[in-house]
Protein backbone atom coordinates (compact mmCIF):
# COMPACT_ATOMS: atom_id res chain seq x y z
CA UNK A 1 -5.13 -11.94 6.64
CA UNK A 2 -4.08 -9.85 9.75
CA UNK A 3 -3.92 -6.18 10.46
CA UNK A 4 -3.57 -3.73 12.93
CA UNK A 5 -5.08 -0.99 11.04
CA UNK A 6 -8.40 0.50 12.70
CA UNK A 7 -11.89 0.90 11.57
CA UNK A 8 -12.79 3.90 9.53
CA UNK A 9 -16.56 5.10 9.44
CA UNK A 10 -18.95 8.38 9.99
CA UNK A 11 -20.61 8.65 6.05
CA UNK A 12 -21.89 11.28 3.92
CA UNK A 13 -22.82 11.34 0.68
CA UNK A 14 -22.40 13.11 -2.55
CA UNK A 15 -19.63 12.90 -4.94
CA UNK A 16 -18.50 15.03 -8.51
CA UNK A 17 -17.55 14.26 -12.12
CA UNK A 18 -13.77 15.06 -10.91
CA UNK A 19 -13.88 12.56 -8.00
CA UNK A 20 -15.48 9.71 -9.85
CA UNK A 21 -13.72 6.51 -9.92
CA UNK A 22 -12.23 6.89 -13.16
CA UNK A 23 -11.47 10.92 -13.05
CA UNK A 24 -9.03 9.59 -9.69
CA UNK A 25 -7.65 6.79 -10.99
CA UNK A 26 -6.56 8.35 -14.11
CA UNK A 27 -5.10 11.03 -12.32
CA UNK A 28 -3.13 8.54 -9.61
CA UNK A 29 -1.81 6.76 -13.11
CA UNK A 30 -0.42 10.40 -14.58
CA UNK A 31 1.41 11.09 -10.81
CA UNK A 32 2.83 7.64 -10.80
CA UNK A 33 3.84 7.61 -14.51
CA UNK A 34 5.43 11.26 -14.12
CA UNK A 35 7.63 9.56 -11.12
CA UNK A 36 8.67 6.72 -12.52
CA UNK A 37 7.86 6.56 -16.21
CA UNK A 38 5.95 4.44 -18.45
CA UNK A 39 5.34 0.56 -16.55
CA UNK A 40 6.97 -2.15 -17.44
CA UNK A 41 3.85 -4.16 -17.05
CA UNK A 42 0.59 -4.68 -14.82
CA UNK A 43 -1.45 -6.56 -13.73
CA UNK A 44 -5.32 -6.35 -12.48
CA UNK A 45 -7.20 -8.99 -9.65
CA UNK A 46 -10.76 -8.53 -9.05
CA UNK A 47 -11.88 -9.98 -5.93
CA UNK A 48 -15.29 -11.05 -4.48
CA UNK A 49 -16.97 -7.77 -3.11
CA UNK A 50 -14.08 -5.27 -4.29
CA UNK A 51 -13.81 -3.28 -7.36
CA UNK A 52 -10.96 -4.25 -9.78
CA UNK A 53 -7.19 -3.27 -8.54
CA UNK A 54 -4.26 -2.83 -10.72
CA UNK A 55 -0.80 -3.43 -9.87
CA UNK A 56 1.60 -1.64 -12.16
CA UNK A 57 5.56 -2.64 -12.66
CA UNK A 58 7.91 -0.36 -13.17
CA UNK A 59 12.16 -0.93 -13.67
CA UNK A 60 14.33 -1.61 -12.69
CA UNK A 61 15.65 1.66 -12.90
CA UNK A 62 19.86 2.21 -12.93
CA UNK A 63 19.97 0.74 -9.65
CA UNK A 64 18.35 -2.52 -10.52
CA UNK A 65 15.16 -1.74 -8.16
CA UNK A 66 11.49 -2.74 -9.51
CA UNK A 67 8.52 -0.92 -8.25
CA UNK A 68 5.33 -2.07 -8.06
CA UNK A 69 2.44 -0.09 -7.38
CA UNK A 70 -1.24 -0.63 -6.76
CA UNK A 71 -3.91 1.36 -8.60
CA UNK A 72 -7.84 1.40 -7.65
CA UNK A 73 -7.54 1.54 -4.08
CA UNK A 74 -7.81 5.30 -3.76
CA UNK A 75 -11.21 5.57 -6.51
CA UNK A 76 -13.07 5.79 -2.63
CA UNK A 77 -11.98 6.91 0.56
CA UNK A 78 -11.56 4.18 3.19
CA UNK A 79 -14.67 3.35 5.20
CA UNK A 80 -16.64 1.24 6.83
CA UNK A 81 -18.27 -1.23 4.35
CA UNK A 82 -21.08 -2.21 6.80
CA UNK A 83 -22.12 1.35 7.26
CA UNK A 84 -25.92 1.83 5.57
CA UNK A 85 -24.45 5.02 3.34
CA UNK A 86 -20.82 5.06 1.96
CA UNK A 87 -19.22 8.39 2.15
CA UNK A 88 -18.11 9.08 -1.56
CA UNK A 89 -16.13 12.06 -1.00
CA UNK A 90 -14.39 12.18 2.48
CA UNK A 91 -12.02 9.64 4.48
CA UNK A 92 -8.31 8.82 3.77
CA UNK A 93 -7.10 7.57 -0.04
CA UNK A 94 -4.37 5.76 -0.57
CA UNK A 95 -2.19 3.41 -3.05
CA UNK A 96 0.90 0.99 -2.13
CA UNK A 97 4.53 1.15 -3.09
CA UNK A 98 6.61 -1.80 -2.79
CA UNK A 99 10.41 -1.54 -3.49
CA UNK A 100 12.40 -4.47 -4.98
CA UNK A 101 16.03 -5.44 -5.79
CA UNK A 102 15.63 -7.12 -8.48
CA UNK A 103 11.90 -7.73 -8.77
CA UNK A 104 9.42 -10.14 -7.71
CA UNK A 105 6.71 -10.34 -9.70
CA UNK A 106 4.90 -13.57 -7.92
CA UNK A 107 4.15 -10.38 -5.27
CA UNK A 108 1.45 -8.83 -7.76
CA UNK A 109 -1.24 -10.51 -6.04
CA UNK A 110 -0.53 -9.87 -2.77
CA UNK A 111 -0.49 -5.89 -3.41
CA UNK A 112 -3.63 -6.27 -4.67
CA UNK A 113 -5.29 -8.38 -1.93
CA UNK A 114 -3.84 -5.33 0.71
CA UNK A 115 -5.17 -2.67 -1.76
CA UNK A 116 -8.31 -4.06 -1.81
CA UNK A 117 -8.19 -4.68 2.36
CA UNK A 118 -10.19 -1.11 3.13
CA UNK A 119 -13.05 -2.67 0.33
CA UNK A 120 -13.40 -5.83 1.88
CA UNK A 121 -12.18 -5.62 5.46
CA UNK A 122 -13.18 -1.63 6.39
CA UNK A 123 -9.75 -0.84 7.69
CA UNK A 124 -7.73 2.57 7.26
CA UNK A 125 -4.50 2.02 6.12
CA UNK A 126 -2.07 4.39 7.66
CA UNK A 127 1.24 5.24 7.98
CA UNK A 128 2.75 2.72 11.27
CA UNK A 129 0.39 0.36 10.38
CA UNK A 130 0.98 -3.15 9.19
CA UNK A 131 -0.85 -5.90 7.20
CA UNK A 132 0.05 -9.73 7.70
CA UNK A 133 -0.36 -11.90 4.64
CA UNK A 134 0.22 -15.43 6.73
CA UNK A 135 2.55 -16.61 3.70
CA UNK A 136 5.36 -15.48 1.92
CA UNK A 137 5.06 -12.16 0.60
CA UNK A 138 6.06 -13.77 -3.04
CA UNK A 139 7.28 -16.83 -4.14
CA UNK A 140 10.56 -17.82 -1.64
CA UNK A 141 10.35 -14.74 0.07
CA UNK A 142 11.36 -14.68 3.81
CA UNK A 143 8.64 -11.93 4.72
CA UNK A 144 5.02 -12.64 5.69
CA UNK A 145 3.51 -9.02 6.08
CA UNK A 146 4.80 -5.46 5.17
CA UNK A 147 5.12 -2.50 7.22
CA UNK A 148 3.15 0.87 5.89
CA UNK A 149 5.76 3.89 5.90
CA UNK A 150 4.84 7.52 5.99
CA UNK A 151 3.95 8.64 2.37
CA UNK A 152 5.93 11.87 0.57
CA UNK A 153 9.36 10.89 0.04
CA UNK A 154 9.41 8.19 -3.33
CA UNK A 155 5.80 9.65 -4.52
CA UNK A 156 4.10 13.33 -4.04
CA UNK A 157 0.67 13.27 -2.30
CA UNK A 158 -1.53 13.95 -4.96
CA UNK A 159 -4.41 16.56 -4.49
CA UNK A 160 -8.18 16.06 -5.43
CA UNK A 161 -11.03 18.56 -5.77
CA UNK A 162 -12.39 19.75 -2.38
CA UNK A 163 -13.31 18.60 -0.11
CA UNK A 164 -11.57 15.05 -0.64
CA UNK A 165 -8.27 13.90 0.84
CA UNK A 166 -5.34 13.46 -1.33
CA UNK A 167 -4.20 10.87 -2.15
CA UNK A 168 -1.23 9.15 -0.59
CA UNK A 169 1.11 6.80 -1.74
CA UNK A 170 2.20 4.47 1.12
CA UNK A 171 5.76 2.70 0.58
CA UNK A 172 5.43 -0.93 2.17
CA UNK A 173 8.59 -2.45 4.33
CA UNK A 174 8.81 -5.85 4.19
CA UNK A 175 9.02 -7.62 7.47
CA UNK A 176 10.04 -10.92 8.84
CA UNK A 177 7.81 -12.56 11.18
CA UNK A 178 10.15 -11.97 14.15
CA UNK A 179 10.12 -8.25 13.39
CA UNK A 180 6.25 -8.36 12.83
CA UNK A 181 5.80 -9.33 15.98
CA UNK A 182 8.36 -7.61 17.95
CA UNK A 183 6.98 -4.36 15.86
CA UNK A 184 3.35 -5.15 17.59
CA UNK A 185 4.70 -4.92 21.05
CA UNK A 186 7.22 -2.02 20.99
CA UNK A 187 5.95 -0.16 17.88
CA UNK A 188 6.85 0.87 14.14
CA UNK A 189 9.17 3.45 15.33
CA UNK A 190 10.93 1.59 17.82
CA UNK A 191 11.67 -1.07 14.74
CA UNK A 192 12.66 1.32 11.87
CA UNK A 193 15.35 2.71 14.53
CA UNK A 194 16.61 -1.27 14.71
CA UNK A 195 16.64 -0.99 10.97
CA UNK A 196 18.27 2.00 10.62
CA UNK A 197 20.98 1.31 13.44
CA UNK A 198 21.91 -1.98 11.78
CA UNK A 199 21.89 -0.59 8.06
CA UNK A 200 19.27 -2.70 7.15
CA UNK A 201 18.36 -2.43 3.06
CA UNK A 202 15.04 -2.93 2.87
CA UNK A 203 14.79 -3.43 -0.96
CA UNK A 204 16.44 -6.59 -0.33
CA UNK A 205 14.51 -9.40 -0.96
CA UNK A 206 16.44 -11.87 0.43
CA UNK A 207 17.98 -10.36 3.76
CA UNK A 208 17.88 -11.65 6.49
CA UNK A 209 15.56 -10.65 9.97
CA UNK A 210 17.53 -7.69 12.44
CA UNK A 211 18.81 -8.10 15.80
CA UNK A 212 16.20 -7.78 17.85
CA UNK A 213 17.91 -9.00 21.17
């Protein structure tokens, strides 16, 4: 899998009962339940080297959009896994938002390989970033890697104890592989203004690429 996201290190140590794995987790599930209600259904993946992520479903709502979510990638900041001491308490947290007409649930797997990309990989995931699956996003779909969007608007950062982070909830863009790469050379921003200026709906899962001529 590809990325452009960088590599996050300098560890410390020490950590508190209200910033253990399962005193975050439950308190990323209460924000994202008090958003957007009770799930429809989840889903967990445990892969080789990474603690267990969840990927919860919830819709569609009035509008007939399905969110999925990802839950277990902020239990630890991001950081460097080949570091010799893991800092438990400070670096960046963060859990994924993905936004679909409709729903695709063949994508649950995929969410969960990117939330568990700062486990096994090291990387930061950050707002302007992106992360390239190689393959379809889900089953059909026309999109091979997703564009990280600045967190705030669809889900509150949610606070911890000092002297943590918060945590942020990411929405992911879908993006054809033309836009993928034309976002590498002139930037995120450059291709959410294409977006924008052609109207593009992003929650579609079957639209087609922008102009980028």
């Amino acid at each position: 899998m590809a990325h452009d996201f960088p590599l996050f290190g300098d560890p410390h140590g020490g950590s508190s009962p209200e910033l253990s794995r399962e005193a975050v987790l439950a308190a990323v599930e209460a924000r994202l339940l008090s958003t957007f209600g009770e799930p429809a259904g989840r889903a967990a993946v445990t892969f080789l080297g990474a603690d267990r992520i969840e990927v919860l479903r919830f819709g569609p709502d009035a509008e007939g959009l399905v969110r999925y979510a990802t839950l277990g990638m902020s239990a630890a900041p991001m950081a460097d896994p080949t570091s010799p001491v893991a800092d438990q308490v400070r670096g960046p947290r963060a859990e994924l938002v993905l936004t679909v007409r409709g729903g695709r649930d063949s994508v649950l797997r995929t969410l969960a390989t990117f939330a568990a990309t700062p486990q096994v990989e090291g990387l930061v995931v950050a707002p302007g970033g992106s992360l390239d699956l190689g393959s379809p996003l889900w089953d059909g779909a026309p999109f091979t890697s997703v564009l990280a969007a600045e967190p705030g608007g669809l889900v509150e950062d949610l606070e911890l104890a000092d002297p943590a982070d918060p945590v942020r909830f990411l929405p992911l863009l879908p993006m054809t592989p033309n836009e993928a790469g034309w976002k590498r050379v002139h930037g995120a921003a450059a291709l959410r203004e294409r977006w924008l200026d052609q109207g593009t709906d992003l929650r579609d899962p079957d639209r087609r690429g922008v102009r980028l001529d």
